[in-house]
C-alpha atoms as a PDB file:
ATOM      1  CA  UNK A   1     -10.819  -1.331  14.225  1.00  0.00           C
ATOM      2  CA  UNK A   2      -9.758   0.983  11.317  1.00  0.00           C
ATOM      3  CA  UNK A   3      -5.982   1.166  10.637  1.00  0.00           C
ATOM      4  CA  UNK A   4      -4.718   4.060   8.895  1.00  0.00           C
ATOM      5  CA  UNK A   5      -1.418   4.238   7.324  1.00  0.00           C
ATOM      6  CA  UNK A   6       0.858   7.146   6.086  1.00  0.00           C
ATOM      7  CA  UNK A   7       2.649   7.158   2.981  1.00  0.00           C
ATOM      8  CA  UNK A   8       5.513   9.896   2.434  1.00  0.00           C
ATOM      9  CA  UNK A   9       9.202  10.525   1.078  1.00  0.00           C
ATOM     10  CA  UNK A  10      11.859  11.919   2.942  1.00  0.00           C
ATOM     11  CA  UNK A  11      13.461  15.628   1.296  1.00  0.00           C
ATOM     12  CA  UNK A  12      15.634  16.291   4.556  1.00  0.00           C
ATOM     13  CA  UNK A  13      16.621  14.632   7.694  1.00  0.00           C
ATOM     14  CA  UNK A  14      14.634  17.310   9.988  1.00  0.00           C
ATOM     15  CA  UNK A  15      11.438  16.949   8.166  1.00  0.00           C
ATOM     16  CA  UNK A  16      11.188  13.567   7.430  1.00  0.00           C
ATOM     17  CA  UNK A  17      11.969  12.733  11.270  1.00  0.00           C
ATOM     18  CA  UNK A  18       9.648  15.222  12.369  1.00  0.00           C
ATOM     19  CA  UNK A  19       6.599  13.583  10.113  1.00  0.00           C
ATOM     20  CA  UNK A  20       7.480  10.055  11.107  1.00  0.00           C
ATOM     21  CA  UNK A  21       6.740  11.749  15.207  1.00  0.00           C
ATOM     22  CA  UNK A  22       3.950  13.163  13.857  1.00  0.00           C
ATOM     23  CA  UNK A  23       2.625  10.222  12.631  1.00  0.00           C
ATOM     24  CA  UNK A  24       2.817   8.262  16.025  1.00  0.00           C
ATOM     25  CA  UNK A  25       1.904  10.957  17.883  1.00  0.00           C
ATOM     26  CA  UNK A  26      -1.424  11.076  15.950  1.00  0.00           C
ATOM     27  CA  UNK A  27      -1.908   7.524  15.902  1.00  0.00           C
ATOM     28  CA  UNK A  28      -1.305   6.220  12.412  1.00  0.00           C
ATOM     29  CA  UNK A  29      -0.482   2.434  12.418  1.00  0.00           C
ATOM     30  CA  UNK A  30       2.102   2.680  10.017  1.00  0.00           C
ATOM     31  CA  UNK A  31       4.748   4.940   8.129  1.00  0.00           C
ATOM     32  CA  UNK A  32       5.135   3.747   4.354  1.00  0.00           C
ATOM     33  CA  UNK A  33       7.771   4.947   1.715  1.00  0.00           C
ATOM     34  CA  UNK A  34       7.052   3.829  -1.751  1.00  0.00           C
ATOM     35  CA  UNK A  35       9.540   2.761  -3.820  1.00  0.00           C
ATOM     36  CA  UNK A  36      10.656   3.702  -7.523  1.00  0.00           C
ATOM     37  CA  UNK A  37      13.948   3.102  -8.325  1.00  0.00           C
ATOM     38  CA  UNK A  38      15.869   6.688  -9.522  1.00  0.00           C
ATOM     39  CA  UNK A  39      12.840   8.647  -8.733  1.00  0.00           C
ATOM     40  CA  UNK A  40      12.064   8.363  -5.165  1.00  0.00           C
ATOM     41  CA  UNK A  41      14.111   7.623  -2.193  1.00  0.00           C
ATOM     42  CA  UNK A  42      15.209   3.767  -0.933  1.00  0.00           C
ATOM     43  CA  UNK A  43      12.661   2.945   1.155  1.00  0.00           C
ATOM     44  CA  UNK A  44      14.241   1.099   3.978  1.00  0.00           C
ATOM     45  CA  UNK A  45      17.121   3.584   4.443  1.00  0.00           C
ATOM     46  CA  UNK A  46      14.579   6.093   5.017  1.00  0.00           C
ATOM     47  CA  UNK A  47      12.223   3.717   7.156  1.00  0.00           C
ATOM     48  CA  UNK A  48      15.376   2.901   8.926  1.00  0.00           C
ATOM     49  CA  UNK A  49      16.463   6.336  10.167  1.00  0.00           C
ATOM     50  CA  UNK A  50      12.089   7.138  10.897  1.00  0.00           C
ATOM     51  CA  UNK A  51      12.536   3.739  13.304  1.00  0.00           C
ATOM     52  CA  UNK A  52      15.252   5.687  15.133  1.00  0.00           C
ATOM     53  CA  UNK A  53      13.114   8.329  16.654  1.00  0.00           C
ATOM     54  CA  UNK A  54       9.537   6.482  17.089  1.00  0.00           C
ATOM     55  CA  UNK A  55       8.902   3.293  19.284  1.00  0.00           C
ATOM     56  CA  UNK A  56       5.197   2.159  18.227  1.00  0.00           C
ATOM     57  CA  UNK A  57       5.074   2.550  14.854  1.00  0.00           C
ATOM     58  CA  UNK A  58       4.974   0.223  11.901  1.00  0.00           C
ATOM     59  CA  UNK A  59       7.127   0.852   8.883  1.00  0.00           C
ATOM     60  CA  UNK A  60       7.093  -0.695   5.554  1.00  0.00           C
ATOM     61  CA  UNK A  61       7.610   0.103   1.841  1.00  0.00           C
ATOM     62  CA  UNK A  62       4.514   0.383  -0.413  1.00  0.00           C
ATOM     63  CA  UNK A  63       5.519  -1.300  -2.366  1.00  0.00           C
ATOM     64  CA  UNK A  64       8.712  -2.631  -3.402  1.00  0.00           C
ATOM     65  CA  UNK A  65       9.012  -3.031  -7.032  1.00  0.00           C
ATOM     66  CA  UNK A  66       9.550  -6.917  -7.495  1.00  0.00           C
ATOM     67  CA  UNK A  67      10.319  -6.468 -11.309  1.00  0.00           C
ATOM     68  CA  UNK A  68      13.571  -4.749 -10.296  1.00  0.00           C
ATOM     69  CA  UNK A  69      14.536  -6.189  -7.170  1.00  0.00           C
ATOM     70  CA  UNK A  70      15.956  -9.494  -6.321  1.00  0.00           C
ATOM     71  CA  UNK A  71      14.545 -11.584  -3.422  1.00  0.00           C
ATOM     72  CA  UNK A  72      17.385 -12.021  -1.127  1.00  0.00           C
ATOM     73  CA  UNK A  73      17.729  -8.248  -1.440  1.00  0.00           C
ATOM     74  CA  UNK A  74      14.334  -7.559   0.013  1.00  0.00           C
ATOM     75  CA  UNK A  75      14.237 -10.139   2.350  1.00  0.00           C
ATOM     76  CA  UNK A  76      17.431  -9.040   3.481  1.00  0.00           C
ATOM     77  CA  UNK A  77      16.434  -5.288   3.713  1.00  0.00           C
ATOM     78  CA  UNK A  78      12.959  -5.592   5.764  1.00  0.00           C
ATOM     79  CA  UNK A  79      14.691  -8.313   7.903  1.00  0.00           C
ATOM     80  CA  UNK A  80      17.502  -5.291   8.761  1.00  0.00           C
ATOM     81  CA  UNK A  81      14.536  -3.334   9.206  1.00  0.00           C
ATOM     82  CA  UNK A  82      12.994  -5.521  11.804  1.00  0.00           C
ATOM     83  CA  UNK A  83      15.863  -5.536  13.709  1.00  0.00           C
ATOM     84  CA  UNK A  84      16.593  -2.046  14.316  1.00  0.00           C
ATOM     85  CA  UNK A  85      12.975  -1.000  14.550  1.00  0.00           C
ATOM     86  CA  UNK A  86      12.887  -3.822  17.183  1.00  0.00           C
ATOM     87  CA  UNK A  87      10.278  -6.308  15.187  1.00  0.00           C
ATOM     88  CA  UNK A  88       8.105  -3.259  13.790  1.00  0.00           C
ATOM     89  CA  UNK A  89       8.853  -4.066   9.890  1.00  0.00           C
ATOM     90  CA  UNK A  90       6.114  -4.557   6.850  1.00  0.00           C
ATOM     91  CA  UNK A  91       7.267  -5.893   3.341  1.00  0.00           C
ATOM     92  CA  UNK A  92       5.187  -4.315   0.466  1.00  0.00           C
ATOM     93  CA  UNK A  93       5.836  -6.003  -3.027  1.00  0.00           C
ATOM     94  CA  UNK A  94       4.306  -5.442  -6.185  1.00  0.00           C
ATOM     95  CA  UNK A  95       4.491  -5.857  -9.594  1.00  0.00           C
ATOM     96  CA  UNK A  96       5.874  -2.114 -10.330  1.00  0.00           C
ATOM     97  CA  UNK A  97       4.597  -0.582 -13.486  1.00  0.00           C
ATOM     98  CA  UNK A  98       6.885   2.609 -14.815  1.00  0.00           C
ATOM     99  CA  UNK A  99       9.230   1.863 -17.504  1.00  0.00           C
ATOM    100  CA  UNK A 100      11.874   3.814 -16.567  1.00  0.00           C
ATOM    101  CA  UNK A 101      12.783   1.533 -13.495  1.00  0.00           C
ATOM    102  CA  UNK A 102      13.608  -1.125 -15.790  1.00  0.00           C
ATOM    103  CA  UNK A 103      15.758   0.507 -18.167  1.00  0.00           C
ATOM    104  CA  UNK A 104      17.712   2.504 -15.418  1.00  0.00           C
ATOM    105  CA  UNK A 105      19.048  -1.558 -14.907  1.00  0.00           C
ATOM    106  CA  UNK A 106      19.533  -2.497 -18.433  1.00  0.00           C
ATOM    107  CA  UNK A 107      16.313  -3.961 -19.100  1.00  0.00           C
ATOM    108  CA  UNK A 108      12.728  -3.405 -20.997  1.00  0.00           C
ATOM    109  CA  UNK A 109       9.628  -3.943 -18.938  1.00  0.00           C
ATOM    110  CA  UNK A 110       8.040  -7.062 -19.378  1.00  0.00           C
ATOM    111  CA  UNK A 111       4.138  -7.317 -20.221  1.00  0.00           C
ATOM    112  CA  UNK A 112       1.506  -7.766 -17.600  1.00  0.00           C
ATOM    113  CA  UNK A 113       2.004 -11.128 -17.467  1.00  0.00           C
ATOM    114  CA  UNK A 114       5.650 -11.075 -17.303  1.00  0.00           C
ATOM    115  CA  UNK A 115       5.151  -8.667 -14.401  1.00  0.00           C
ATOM    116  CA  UNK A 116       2.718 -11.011 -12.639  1.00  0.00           C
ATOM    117  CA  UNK A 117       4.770 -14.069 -13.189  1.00  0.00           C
ATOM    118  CA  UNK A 118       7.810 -12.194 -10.931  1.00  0.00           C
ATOM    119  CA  UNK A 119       6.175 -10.778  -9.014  1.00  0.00           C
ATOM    120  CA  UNK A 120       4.445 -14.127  -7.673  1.00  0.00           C
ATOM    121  CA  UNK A 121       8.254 -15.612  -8.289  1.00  0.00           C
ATOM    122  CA  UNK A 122       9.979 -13.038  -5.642  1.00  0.00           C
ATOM    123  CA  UNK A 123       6.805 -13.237  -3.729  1.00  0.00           C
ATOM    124  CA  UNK A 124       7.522 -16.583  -3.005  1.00  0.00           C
ATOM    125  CA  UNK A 125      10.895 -16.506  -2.196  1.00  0.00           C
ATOM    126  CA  UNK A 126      10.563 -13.363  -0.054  1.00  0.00           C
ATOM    127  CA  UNK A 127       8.480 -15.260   2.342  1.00  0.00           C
ATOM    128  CA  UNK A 128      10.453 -18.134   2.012  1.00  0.00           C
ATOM    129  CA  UNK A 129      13.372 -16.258   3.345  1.00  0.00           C
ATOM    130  CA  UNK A 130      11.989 -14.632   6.053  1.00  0.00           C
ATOM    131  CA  UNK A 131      10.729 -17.335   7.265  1.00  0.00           C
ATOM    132  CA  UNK A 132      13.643 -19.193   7.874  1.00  0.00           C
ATOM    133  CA  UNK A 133      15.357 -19.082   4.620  1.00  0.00           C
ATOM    134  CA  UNK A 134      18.209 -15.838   5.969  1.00  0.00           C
ATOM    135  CA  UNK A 135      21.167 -17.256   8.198  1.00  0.00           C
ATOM    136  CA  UNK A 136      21.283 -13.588   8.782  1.00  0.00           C
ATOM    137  CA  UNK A 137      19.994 -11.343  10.040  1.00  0.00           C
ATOM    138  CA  UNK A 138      17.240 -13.262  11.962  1.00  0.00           C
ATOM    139  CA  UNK A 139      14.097 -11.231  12.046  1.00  0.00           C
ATOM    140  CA  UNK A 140      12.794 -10.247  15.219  1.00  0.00           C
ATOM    141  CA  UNK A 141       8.798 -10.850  14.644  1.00  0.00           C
ATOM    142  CA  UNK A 142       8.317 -14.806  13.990  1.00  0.00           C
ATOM    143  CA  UNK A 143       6.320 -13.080  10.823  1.00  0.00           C
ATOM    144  CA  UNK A 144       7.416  -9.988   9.044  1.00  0.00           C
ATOM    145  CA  UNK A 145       3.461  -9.209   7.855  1.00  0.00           C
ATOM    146  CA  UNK A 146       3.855  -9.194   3.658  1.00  0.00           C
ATOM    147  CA  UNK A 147       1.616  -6.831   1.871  1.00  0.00           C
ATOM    148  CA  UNK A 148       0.813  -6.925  -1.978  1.00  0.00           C
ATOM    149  CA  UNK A 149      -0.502  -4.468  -3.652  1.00  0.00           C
ATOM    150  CA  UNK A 150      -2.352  -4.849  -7.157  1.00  0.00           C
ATOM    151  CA  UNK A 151      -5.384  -4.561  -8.747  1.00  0.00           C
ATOM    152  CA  UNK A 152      -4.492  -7.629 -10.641  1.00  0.00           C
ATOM    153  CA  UNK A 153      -6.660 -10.538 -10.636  1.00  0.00           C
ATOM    154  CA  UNK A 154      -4.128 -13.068 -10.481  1.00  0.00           C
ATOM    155  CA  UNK A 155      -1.775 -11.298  -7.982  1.00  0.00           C
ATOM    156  CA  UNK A 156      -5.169 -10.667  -5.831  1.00  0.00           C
ATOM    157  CA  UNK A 157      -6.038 -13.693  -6.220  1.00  0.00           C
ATOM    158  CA  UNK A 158      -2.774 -15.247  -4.729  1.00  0.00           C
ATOM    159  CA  UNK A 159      -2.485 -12.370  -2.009  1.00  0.00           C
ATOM    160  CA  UNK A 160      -5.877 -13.640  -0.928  1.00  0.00           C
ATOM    161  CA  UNK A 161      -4.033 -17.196   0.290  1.00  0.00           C
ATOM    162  CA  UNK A 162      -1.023 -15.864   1.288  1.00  0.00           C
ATOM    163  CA  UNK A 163      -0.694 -11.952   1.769  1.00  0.00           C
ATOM    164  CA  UNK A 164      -1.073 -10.387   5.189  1.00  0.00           C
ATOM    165  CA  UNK A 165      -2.571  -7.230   4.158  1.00  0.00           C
ATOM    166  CA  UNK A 166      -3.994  -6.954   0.786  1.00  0.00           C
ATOM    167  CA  UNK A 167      -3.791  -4.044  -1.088  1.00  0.00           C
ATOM    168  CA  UNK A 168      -6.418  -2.159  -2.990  1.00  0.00           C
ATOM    169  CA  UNK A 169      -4.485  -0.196  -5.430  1.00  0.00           C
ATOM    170  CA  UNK A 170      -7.689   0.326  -7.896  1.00  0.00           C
ATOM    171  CA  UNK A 171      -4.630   1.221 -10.647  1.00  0.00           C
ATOM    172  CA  UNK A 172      -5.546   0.008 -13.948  1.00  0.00           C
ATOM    173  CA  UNK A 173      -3.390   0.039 -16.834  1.00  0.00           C
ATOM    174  CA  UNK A 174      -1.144   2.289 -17.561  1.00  0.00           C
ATOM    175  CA  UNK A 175      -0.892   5.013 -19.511  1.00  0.00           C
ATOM    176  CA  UNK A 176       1.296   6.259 -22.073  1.00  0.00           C
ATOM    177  CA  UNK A 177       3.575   8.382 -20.050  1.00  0.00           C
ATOM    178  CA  UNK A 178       4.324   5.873 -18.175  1.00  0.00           C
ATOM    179  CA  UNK A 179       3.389   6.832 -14.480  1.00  0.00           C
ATOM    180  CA  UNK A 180      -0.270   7.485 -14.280  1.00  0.00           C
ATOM    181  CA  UNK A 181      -3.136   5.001 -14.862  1.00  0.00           C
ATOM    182  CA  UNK A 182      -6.565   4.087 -15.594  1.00  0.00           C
ATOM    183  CA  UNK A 183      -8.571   3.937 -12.334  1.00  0.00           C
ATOM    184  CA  UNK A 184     -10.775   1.070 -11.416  1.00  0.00           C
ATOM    185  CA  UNK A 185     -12.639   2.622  -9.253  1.00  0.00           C
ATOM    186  CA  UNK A 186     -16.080   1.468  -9.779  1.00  0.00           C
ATOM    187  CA  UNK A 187     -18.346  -0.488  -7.732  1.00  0.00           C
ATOM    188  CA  UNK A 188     -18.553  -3.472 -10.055  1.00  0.00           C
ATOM    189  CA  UNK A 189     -14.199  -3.199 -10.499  1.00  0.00           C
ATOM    190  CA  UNK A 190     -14.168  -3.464  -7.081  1.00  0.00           C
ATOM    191  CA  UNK A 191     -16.627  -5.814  -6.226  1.00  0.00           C
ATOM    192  CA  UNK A 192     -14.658  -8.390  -8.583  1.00  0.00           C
ATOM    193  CA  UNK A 193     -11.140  -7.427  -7.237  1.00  0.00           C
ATOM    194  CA  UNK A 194     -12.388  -9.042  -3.568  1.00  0.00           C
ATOM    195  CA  UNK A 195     -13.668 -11.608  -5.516  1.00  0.00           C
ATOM    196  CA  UNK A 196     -10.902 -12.372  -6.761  1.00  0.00           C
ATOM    197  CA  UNK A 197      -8.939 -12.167  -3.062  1.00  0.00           C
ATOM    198  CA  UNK A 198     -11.779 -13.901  -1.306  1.00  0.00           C
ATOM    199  CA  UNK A 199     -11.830 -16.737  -3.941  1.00  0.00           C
ATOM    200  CA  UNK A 200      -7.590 -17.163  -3.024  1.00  0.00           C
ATOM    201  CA  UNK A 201      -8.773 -17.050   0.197  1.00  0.00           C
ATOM    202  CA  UNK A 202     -10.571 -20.282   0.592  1.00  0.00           C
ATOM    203  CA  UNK A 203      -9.555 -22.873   3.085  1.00  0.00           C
ATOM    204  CA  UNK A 204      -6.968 -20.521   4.438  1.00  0.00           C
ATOM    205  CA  UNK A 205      -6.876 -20.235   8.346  1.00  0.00           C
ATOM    206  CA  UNK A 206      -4.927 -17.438   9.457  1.00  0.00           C
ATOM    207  CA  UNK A 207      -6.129 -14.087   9.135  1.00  0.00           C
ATOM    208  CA  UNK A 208      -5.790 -11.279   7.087  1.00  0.00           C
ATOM    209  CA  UNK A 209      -6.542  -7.681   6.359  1.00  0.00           C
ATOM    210  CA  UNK A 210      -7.997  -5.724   3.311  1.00  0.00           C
ATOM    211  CA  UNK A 211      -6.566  -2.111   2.521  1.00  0.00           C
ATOM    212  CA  UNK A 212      -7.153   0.604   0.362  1.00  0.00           C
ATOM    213  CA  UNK A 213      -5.303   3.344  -0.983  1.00  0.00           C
ATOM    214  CA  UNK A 214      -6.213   6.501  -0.548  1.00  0.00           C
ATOM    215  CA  UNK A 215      -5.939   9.244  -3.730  1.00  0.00           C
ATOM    216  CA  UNK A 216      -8.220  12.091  -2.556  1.00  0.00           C
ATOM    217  CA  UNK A 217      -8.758  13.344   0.871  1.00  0.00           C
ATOM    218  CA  UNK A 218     -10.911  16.488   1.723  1.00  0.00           C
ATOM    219  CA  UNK A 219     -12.969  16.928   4.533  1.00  0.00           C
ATOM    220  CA  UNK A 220     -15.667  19.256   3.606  1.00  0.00           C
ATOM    221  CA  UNK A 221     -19.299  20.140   3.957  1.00  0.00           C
ATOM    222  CA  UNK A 222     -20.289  20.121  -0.089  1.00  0.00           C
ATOM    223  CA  UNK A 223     -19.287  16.707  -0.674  1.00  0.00           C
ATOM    224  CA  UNK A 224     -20.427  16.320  -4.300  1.00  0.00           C
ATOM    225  CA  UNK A 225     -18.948  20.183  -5.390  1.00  0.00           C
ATOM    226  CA  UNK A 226     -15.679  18.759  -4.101  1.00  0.00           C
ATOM    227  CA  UNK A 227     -16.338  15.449  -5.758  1.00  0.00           C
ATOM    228  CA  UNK A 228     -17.593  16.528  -8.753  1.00  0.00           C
ATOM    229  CA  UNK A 229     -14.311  17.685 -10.506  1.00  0.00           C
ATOM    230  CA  UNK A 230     -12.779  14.072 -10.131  1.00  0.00           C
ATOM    231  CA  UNK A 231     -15.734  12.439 -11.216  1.00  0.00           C
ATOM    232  CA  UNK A 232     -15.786  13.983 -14.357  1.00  0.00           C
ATOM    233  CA  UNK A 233     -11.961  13.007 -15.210  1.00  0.00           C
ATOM    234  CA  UNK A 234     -13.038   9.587 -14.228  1.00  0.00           C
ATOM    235  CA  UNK A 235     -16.222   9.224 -16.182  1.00  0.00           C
ATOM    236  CA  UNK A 236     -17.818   8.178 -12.953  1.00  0.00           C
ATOM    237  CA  UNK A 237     -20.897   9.404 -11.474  1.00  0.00           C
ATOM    238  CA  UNK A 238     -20.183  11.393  -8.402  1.00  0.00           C
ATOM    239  CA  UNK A 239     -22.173   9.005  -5.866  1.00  0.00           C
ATOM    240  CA  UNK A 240     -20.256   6.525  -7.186  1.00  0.00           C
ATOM    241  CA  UNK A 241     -17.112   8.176  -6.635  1.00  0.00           C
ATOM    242  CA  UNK A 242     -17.924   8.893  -3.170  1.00  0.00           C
ATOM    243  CA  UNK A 243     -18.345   5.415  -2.172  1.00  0.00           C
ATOM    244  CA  UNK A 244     -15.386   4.358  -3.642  1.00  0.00           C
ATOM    245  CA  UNK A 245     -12.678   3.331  -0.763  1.00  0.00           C
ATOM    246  CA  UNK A 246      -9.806   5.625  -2.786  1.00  0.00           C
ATOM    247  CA  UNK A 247     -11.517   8.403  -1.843  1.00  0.00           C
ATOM    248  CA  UNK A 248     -12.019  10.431   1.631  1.00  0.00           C
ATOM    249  CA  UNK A 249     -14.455  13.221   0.545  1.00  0.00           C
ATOM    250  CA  UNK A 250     -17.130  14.884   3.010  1.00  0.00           C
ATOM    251  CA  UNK A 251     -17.910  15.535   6.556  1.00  0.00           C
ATOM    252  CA  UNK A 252     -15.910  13.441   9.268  1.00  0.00           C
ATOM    253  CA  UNK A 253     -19.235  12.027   9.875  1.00  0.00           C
ATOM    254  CA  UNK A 254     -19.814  11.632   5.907  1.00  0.00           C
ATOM    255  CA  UNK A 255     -16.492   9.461   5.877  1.00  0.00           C
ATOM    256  CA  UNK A 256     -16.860   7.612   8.850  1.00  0.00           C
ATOM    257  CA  UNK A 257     -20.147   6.666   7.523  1.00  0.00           C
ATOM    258  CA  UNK A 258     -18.399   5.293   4.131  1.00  0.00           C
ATOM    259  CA  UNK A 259     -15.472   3.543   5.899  1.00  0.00           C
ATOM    260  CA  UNK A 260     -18.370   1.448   7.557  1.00  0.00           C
ATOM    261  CA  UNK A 261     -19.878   0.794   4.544  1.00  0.00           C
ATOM    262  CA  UNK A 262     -16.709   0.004   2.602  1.00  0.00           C
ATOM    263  CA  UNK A 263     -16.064  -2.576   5.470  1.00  0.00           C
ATOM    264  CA  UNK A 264     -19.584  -4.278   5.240  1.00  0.00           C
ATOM    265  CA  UNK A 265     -19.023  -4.658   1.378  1.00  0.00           C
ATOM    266  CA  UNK A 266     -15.669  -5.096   1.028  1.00  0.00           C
ATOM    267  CA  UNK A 267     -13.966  -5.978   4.432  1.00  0.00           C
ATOM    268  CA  UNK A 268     -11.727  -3.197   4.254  1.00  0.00           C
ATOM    269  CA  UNK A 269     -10.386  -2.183   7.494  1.00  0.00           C
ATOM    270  CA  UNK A 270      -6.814  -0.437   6.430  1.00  0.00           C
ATOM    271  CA  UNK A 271      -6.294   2.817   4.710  1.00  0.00           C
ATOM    272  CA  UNK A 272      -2.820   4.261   2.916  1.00  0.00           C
ATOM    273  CA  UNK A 273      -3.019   8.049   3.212  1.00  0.00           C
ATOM    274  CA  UNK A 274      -0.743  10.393   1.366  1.00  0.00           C
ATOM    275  CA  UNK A 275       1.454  13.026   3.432  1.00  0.00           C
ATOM    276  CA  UNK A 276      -1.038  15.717   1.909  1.00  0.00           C
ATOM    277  CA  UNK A 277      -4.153  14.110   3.995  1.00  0.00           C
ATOM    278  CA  UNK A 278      -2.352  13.606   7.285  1.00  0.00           C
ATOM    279  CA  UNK A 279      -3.793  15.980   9.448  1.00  0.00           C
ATOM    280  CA  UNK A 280      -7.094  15.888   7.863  1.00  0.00           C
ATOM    281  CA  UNK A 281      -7.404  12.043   8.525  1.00  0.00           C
ATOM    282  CA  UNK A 282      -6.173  13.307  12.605  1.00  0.00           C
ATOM    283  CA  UNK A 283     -10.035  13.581  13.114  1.00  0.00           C
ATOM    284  CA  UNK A 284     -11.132  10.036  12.017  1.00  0.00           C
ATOM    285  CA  UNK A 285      -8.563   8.398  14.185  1.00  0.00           C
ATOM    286  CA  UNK A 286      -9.764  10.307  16.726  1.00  0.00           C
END
């Protein structure tokens, strides 16, 4: 079965609560709040208050910026979080990328490697702790499901043993302002990014789940017109673009069609949609 996920930021109280209703109401597995220190709001405040006023839904950050956050701080957050959602929490980590979250705390953003190397560190010790490693509080679900997002080899590689959900970001480098970033988007990126997760993946028993996130949705009847615009920017030919999981571009039946594709190629089976794309996606849960 295909889970879709909703990723949005509280502005106000009413709104925010509203969406987070909305959400459940049209079936969404999960409400996500990403996270970016200064210029976004704390995700599990925010997940905290949307756990108030639903009773099925998931809630997790996407993703918690490891680079900038300590361990016990995270653990001890979604472990809150699972508590007063009543064992409905997700932990998102990843290796964070802007340069301004790092100097709002006194410090310059490591390379890639750097990045990677804490990332895998907190990683570690995240799971660790909720696990068994927090006298308090205690968790509610026996496992708090951990999702990493990257396009990283190494960190894909690692989420492939040991994440819950892995996370498709298809985020390349980034660029020079400091927030966007080169897309890897194409067949042959992706292709070696579950590579790189099945590889991790070997000899591990328990299961897990491959996920996407979403940048475009538009249900229309001229796929490629709508396409075509974003293919350019990318360099990509359109067909190409269409097939990519980061996109939802065509007919309901035209998506549907590439979500069953996308899960024959790639396993994918989870999808993070923006607010923007809510009511659009409505149809495909259906």
């Amino acid at each position: 079965m295909t889970v879709f996920s909703l990723q949005a930021q509280p502005t106000d109280a009413s709104s925010w609560l509203a969406l987070a209703r909305r959400a459940e109401e049209l079936g969404f597995g999960s409400l996500l709040a990403a996270d970016h220190p200064g210029s976004s709001a704390a995700p599990f405040v925010a997940l905290a208050a949307a756990a108030a006023v639903t009773s099925r839904l998931r809630l997790g950050s996407n993703v918690t910026n490891t680079g900038v956050r300590e361990a016990a701080h995270i653990a001890t957050d979604a472990a809150t979080l699972d508590v007063v959602s009543g064992g409905r929490a997700i932990v998102g980590l990843g290796a964070g990328h802007t340069p301004a979250e790092w100097q709002a705390i006194g410090r310059e953003r490591p390379d890639v490697r750097g990045r990677v190397d804490r990332c895998l560190e907190v990683a570690r010790a995240v799971r660790e702790l909720l696990d068994g490693g927090l006298a308090s509080p205690r968790p509610v679900q026996e496992r708090v499901p951990m999702t990493i997002g990257t396009a990283n080899s190494r960190l894909l590689h690692w989420a492939g043993g040991h994440a819950d959900i892995v996370g498709l970001s298809g985020l390349g480098r980034t660029l020079e302002d400091g927030h966007r970033h080169e897309a890897r988007w194409r067949t042959a990126q992706i292709d070696h990014q579950v590579e790189r997760v099945v590889a991790g993946a070997a000899g591990r028993s328990s299961p897990f789940a491959v996920e996407a996130l979403v940048q475009i949705v538009e249900v229309t009847d001229d796929a490629e017109k709508a396409a075509a615009p974003h293919a350019e920017l990318l360099g990509m030919p359109v067909a190409e673009l269409l097939d990519a999981p980061f996109v939802m571009i065509g007919t309901v039946g035209e998506i549907r069609g590439a979500l069953q594709r996308h899960e024959k190629r790639w396993g994918i089976t989870r999808y993070v949609i923006r607010e923007p794309g809510m009511e659009a996606v409505a149809a495909l849960i259906e």
